[in-house]
PDB file of N, CA and C in Angstrom:
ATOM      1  N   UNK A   1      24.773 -17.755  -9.733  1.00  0.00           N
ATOM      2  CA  UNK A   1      23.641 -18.633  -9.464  1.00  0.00           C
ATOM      3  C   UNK A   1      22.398 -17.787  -9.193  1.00  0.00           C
ATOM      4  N   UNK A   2      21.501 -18.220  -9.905  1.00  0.00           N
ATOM      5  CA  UNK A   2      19.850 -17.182  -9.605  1.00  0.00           C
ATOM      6  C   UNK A   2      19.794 -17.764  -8.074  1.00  0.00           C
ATOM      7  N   UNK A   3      18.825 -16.393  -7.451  1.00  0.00           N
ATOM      8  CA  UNK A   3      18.532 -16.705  -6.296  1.00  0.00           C
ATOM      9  C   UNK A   3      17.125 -17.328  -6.767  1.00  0.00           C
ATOM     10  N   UNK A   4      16.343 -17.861  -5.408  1.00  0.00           N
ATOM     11  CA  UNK A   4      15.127 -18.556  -5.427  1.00  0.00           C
ATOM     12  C   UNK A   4      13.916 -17.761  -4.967  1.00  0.00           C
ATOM     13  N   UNK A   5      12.876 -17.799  -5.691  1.00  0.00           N
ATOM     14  CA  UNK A   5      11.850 -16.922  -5.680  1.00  0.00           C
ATOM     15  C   UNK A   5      11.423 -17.533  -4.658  1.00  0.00           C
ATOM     16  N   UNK A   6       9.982 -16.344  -4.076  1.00  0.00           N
ATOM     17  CA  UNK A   6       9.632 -16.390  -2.623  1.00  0.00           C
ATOM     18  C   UNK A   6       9.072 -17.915  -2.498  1.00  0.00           C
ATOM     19  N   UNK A   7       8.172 -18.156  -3.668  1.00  0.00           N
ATOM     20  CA  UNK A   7       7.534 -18.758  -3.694  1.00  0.00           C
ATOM     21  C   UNK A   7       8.439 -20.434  -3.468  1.00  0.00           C
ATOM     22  N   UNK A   8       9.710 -20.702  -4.199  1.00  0.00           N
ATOM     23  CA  UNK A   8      10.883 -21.550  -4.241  1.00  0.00           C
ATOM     24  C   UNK A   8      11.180 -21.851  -2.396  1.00  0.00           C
ATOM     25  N   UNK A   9      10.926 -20.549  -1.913  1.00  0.00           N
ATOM     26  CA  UNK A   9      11.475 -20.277  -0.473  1.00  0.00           C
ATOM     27  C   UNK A   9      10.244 -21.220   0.440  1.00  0.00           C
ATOM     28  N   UNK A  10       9.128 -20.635   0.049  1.00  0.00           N
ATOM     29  CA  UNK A  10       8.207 -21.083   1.166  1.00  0.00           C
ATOM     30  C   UNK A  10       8.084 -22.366   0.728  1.00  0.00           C
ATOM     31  N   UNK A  11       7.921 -23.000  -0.151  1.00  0.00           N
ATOM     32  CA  UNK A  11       8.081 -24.334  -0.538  1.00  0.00           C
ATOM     33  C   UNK A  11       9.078 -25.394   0.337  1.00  0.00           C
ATOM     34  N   UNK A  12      10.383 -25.148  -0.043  1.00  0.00           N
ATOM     35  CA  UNK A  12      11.507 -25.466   0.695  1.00  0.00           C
ATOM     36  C   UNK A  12      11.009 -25.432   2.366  1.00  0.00           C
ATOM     37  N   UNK A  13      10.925 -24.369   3.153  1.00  0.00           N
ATOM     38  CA  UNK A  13      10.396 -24.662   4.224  1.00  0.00           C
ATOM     39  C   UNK A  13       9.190 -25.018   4.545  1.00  0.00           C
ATOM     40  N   UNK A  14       8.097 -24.541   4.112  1.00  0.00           N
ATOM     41  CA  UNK A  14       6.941 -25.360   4.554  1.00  0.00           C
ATOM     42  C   UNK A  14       5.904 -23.769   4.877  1.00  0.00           C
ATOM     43  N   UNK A  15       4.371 -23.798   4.612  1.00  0.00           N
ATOM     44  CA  UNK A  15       3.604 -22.566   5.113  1.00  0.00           C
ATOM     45  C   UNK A  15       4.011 -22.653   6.466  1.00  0.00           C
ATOM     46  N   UNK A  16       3.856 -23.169   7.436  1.00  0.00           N
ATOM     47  CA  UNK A  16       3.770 -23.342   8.300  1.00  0.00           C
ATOM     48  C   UNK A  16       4.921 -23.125   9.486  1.00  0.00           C
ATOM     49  N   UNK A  17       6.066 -22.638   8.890  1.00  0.00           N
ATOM     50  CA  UNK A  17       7.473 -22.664   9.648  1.00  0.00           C
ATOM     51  C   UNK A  17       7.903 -21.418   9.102  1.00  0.00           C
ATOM     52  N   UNK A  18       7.363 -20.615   8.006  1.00  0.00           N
ATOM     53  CA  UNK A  18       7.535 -19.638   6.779  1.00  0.00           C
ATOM     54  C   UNK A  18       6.876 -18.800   8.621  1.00  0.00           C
ATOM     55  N   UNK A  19       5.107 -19.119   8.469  1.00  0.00           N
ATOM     56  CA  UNK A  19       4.495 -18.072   9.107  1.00  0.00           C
ATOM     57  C   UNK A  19       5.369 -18.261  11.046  1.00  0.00           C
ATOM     58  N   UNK A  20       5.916 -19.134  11.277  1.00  0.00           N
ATOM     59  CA  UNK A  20       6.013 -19.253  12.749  1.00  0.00           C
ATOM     60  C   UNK A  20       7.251 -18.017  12.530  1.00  0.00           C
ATOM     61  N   UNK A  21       8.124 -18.030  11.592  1.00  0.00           N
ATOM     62  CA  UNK A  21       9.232 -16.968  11.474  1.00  0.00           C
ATOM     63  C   UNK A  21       9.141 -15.828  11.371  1.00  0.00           C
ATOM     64  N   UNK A  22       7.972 -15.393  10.954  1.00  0.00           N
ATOM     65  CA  UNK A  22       7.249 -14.247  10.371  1.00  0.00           C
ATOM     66  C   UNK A  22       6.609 -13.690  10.881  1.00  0.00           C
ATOM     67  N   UNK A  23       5.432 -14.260  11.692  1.00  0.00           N
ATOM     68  CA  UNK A  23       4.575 -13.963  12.825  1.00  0.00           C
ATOM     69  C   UNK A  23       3.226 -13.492  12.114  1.00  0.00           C
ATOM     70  N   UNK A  24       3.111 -14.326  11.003  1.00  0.00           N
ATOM     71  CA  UNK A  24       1.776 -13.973   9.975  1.00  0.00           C
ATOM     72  C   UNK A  24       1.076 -15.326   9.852  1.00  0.00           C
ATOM     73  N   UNK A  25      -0.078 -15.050   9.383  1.00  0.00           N
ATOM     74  CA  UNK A  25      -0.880 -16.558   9.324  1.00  0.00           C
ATOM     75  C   UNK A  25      -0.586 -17.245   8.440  1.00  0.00           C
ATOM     76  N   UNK A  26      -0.803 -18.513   8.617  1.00  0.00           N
ATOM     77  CA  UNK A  26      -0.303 -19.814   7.228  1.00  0.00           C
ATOM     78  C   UNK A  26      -1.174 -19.313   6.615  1.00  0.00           C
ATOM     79  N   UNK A  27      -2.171 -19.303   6.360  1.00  0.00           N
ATOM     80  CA  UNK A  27      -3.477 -19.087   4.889  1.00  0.00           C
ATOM     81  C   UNK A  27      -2.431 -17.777   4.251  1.00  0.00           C
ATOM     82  N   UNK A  28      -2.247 -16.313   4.914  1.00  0.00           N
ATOM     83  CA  UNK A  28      -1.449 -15.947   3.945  1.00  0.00           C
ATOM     84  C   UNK A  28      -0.393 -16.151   3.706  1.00  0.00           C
ATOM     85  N   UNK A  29       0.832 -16.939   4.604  1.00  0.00           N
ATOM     86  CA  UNK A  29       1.505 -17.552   3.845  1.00  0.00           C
ATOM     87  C   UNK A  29       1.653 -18.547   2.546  1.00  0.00           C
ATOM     88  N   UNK A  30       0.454 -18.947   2.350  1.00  0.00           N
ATOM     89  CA  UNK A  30       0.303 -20.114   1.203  1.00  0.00           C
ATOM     90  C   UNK A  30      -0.435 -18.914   0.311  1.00  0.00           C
ATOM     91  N   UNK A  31      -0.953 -17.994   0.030  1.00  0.00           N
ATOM     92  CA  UNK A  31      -1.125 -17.715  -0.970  1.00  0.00           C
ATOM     93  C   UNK A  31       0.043 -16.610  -1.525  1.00  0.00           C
ATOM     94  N   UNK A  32       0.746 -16.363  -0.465  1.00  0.00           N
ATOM     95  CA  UNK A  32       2.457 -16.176  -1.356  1.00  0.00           C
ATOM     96  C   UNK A  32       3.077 -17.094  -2.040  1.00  0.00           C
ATOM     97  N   UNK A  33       2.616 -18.334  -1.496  1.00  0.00           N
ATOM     98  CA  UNK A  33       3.318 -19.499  -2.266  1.00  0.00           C
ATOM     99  C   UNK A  33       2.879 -19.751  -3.315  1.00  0.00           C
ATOM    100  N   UNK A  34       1.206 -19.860  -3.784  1.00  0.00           N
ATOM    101  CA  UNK A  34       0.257 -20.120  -4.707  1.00  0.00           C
ATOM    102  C   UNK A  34       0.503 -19.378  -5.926  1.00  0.00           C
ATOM    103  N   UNK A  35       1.093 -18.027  -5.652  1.00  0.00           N
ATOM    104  CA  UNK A  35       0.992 -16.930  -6.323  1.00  0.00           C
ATOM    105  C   UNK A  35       0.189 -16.247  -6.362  1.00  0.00           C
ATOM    106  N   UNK A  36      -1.266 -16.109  -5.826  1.00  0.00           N
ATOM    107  CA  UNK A  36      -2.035 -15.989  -5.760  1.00  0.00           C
ATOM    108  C   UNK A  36      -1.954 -14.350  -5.496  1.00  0.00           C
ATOM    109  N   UNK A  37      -1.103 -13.736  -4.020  1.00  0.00           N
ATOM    110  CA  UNK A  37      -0.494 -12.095  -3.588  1.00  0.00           C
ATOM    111  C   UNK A  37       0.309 -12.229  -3.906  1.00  0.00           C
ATOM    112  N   UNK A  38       0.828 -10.643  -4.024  1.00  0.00           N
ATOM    113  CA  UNK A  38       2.453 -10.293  -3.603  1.00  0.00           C
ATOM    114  C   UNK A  38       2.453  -9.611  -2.146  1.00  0.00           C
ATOM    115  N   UNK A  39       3.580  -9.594  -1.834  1.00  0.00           N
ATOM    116  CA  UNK A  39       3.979  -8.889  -0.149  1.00  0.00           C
ATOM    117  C   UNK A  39       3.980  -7.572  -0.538  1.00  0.00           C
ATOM    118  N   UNK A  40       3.604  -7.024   0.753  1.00  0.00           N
ATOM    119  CA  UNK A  40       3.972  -5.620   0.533  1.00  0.00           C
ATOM    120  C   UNK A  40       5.264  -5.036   0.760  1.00  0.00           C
ATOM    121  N   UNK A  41       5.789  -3.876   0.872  1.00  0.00           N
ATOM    122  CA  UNK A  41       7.359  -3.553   0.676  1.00  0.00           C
ATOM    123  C   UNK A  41       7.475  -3.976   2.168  1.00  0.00           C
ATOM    124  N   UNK A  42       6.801  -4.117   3.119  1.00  0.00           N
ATOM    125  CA  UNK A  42       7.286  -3.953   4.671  1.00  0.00           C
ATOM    126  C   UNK A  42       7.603  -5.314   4.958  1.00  0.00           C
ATOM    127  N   UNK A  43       6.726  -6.400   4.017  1.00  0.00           N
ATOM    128  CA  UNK A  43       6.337  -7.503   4.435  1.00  0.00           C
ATOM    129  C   UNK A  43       7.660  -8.162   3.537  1.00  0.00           C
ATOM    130  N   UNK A  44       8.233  -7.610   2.585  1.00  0.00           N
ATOM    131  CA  UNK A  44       9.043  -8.471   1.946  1.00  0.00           C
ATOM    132  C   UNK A  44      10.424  -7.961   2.144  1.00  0.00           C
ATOM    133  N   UNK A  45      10.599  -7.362   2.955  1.00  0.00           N
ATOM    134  CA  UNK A  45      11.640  -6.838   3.565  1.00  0.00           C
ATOM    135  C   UNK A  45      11.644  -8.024   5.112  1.00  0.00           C
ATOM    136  N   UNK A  46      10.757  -8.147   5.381  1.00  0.00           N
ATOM    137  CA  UNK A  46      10.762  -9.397   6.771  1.00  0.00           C
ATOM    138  C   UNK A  46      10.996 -10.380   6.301  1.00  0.00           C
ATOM    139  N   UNK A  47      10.242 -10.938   4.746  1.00  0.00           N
ATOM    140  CA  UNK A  47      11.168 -12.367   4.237  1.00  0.00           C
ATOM    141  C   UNK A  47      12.101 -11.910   3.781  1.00  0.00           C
ATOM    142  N   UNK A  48      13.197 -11.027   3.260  1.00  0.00           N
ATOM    143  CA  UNK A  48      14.646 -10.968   3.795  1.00  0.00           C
ATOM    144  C   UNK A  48      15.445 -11.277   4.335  1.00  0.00           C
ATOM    145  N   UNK A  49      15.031 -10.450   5.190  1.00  0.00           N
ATOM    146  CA  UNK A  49      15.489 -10.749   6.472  1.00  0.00           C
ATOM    147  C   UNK A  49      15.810 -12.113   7.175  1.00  0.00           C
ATOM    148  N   UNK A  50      14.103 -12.882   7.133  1.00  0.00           N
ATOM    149  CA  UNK A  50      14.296 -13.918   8.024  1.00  0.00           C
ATOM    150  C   UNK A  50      14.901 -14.989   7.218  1.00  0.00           C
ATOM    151  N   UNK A  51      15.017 -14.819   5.383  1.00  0.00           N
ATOM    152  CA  UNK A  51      15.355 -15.822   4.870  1.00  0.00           C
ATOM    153  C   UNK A  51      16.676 -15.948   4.800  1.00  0.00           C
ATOM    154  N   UNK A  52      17.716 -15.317   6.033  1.00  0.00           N
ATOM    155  CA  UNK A  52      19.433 -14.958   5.514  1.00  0.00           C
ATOM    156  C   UNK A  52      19.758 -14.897   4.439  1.00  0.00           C
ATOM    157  N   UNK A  53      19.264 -13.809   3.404  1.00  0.00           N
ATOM    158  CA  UNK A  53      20.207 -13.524   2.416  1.00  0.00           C
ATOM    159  C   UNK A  53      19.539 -14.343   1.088  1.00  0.00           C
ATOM    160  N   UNK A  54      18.484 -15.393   1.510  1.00  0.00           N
ATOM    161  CA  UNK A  54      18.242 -16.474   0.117  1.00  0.00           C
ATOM    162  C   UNK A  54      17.273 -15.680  -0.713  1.00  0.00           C
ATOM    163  N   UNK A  55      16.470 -14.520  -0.320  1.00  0.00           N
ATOM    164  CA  UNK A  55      15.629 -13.672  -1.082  1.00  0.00           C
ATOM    165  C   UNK A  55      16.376 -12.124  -1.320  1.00  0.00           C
ATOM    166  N   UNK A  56      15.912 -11.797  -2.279  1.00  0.00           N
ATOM    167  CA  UNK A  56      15.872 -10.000  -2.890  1.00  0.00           C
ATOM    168  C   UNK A  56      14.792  -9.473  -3.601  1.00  0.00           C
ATOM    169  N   UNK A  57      14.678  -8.332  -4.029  1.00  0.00           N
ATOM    170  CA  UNK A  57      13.872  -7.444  -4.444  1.00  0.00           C
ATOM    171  C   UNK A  57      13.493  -8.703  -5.531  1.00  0.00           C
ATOM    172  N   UNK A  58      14.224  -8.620  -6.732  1.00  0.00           N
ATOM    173  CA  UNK A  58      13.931  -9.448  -7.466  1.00  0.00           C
ATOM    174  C   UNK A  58      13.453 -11.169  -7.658  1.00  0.00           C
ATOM    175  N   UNK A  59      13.911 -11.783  -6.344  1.00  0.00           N
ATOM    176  CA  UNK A  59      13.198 -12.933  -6.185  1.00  0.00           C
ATOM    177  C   UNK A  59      12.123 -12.859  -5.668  1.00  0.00           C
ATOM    178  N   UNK A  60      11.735 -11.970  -5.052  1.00  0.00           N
ATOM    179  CA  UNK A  60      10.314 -12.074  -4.739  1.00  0.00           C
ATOM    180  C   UNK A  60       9.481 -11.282  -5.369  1.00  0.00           C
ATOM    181  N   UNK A  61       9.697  -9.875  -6.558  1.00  0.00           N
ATOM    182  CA  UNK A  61       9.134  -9.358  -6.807  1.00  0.00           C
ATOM    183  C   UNK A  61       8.908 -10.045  -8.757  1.00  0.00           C
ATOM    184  N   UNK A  62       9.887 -10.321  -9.161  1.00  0.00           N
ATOM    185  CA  UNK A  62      10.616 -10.921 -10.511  1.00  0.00           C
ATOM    186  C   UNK A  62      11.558  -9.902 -10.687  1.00  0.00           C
ATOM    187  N   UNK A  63      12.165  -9.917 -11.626  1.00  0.00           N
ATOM    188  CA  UNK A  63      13.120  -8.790 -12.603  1.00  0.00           C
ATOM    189  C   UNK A  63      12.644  -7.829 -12.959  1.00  0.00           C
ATOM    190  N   UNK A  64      13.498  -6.800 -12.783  1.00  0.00           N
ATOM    191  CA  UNK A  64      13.027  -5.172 -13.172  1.00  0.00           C
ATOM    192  C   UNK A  64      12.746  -4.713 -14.218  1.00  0.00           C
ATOM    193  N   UNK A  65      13.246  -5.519 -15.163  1.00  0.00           N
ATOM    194  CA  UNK A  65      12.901  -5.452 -16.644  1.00  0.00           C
ATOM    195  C   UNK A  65      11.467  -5.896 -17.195  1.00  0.00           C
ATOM    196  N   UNK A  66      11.289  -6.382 -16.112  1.00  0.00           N
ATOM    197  CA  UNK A  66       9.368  -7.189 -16.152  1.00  0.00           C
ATOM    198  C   UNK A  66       8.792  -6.391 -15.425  1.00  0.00           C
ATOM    199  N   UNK A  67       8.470  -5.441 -16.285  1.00  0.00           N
ATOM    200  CA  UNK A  67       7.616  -4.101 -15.659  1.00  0.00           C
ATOM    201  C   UNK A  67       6.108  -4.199 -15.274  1.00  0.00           C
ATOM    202  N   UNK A  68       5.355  -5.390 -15.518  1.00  0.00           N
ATOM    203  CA  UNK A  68       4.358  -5.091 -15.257  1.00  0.00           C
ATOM    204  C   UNK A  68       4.183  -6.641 -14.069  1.00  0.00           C
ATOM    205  N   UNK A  69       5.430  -7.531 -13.665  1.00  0.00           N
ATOM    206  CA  UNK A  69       5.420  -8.285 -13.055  1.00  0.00           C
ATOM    207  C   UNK A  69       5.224  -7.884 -11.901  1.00  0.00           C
ATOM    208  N   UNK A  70       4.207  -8.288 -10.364  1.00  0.00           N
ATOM    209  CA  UNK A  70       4.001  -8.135  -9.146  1.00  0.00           C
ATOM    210  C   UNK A  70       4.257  -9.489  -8.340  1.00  0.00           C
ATOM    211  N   UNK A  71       5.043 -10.683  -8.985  1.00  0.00           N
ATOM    212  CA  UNK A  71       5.472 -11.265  -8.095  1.00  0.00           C
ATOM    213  C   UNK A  71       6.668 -12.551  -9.207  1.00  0.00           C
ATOM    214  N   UNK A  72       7.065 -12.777  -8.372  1.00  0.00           N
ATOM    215  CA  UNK A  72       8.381 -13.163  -9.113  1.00  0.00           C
ATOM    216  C   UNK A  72       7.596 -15.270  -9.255  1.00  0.00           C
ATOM    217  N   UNK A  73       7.789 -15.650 -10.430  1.00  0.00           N
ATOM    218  CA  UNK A  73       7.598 -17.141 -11.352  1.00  0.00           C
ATOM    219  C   UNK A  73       8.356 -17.685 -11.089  1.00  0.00           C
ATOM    220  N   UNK A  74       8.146 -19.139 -10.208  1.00  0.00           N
ATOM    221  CA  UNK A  74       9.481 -20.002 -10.240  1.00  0.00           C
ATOM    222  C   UNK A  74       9.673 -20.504 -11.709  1.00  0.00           C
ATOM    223  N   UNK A  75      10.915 -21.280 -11.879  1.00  0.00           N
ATOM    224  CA  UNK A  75      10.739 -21.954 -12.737  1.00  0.00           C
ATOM    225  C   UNK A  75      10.328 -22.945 -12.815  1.00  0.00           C
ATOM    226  N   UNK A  76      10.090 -23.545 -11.676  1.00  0.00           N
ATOM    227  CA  UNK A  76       9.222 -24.966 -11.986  1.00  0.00           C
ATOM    228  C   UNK A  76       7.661 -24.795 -11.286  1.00  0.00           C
ATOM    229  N   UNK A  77       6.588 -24.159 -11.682  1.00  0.00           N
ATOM    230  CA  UNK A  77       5.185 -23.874 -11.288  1.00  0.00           C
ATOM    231  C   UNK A  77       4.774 -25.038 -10.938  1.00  0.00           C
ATOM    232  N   UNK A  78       5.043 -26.263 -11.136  1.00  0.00           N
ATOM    233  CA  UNK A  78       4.313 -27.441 -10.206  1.00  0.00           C
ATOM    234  C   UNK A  78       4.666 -27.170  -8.354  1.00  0.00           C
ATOM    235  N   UNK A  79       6.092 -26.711  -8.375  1.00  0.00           N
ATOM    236  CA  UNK A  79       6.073 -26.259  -6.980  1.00  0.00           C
ATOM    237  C   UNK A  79       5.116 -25.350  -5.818  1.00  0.00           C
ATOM    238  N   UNK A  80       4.599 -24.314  -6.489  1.00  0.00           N
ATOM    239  CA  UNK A  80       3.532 -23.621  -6.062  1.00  0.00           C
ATOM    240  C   UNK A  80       2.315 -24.571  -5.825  1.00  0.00           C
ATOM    241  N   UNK A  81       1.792 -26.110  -6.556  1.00  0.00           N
ATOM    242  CA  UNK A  81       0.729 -26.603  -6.012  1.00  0.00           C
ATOM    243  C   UNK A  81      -0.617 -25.379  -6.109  1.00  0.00           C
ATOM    244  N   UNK A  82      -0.062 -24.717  -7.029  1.00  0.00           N
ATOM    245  CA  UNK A  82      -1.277 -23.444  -7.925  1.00  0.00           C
ATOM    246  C   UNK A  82      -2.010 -24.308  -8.746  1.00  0.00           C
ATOM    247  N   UNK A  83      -3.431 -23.921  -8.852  1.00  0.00           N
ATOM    248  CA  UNK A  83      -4.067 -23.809  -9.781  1.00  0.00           C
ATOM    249  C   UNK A  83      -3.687 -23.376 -11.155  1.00  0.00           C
ATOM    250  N   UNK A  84      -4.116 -23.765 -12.493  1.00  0.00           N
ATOM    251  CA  UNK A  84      -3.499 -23.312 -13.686  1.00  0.00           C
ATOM    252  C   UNK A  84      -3.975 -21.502 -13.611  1.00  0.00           C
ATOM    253  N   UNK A  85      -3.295 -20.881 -13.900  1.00  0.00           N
ATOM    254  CA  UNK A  85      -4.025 -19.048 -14.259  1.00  0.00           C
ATOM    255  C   UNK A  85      -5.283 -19.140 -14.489  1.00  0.00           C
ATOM    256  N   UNK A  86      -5.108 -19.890 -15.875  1.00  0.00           N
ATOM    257  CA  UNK A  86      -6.719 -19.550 -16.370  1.00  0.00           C
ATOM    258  C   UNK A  86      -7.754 -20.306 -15.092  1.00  0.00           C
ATOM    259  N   UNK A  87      -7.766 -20.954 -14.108  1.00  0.00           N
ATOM    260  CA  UNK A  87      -8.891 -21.177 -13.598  1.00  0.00           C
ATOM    261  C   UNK A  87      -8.616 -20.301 -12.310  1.00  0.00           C
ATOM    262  N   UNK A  88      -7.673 -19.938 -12.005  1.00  0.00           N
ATOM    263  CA  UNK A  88      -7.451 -18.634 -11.029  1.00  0.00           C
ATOM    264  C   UNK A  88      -8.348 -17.631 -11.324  1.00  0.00           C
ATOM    265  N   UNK A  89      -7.954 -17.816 -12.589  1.00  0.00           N
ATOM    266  CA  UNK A  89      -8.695 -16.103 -12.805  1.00  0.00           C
ATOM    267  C   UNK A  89     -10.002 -16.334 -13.924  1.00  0.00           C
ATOM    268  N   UNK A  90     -10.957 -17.474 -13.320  1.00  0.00           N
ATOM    269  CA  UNK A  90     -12.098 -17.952 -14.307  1.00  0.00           C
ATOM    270  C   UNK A  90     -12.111 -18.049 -15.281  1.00  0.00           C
ATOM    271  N   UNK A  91     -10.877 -18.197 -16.132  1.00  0.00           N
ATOM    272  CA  UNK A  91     -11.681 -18.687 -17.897  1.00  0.00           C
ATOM    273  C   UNK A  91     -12.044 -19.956 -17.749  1.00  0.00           C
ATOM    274  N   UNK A  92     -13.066 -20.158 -18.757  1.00  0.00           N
ATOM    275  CA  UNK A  92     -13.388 -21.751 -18.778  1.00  0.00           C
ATOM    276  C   UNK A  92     -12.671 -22.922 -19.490  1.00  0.00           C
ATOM    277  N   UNK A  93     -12.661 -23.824 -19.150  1.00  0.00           N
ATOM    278  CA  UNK A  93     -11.587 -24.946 -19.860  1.00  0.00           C
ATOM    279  C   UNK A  93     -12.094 -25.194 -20.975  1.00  0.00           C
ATOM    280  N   UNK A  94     -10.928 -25.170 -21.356  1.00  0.00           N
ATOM    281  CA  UNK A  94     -11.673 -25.670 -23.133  1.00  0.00           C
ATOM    282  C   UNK A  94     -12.460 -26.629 -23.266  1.00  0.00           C
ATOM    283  N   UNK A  95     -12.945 -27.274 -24.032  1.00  0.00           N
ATOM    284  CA  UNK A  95     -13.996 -28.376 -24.053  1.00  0.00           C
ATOM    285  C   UNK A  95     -12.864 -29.345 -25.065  1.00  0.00           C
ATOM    286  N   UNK A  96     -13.290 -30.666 -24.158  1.00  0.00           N
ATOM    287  CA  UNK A  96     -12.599 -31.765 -24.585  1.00  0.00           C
ATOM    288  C   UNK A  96     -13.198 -32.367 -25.831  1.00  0.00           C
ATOM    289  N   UNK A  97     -12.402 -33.191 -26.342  1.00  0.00           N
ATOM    290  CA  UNK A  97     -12.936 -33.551 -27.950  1.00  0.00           C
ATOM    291  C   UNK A  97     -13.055 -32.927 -29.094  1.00  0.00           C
TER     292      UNK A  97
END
């Protein structure tokens, strides 16, 4: 069974119960969720930890074979409650019609 990416994780519990476990602020907890960062090695070693076992290197980072990946894609991106990429990262929307 795949494990569940970080993002799968903080969802399931909530920003807000993520950061009370953690001892970090909700705003950056939700933009772990967003996709928006990745954790750093210290920081994703504490969601480890606090998640018993439901995270690894690879659920929170993606697969090692995705070499240029810095944070691991759920499979269902409506969960994140992200913005689409392209307006993350300013392209403009296509024009309708």
């Amino acid at each position: 069974m795949n494990k569940m990416t970080l993002a799968d994780w903080i969802w399931g519990l909530g920003d807000e119960e993520v950061a009370r476990r953690t001892g970090k602020p909700r705003g950056s907890i939700s933009q772990y969720r967003l996709l928006n960062r990745s954790p750093s090695v210290k920081l994703a070693k504490l969601f480890m930890h606090v998640s018993d076992g439901k995270l690894n290197w690879e659920s929170i980072y993606g697969p090692a074979n995705e070499l240029h990946s810095t944070i691991a894609i759920p499979a269902d991106r409506s969960m994140t409650k992200s913005r689409p990429l392209e307006k993350r990262k300013g392209v403009p929307a296509k024009a309708k019609g």
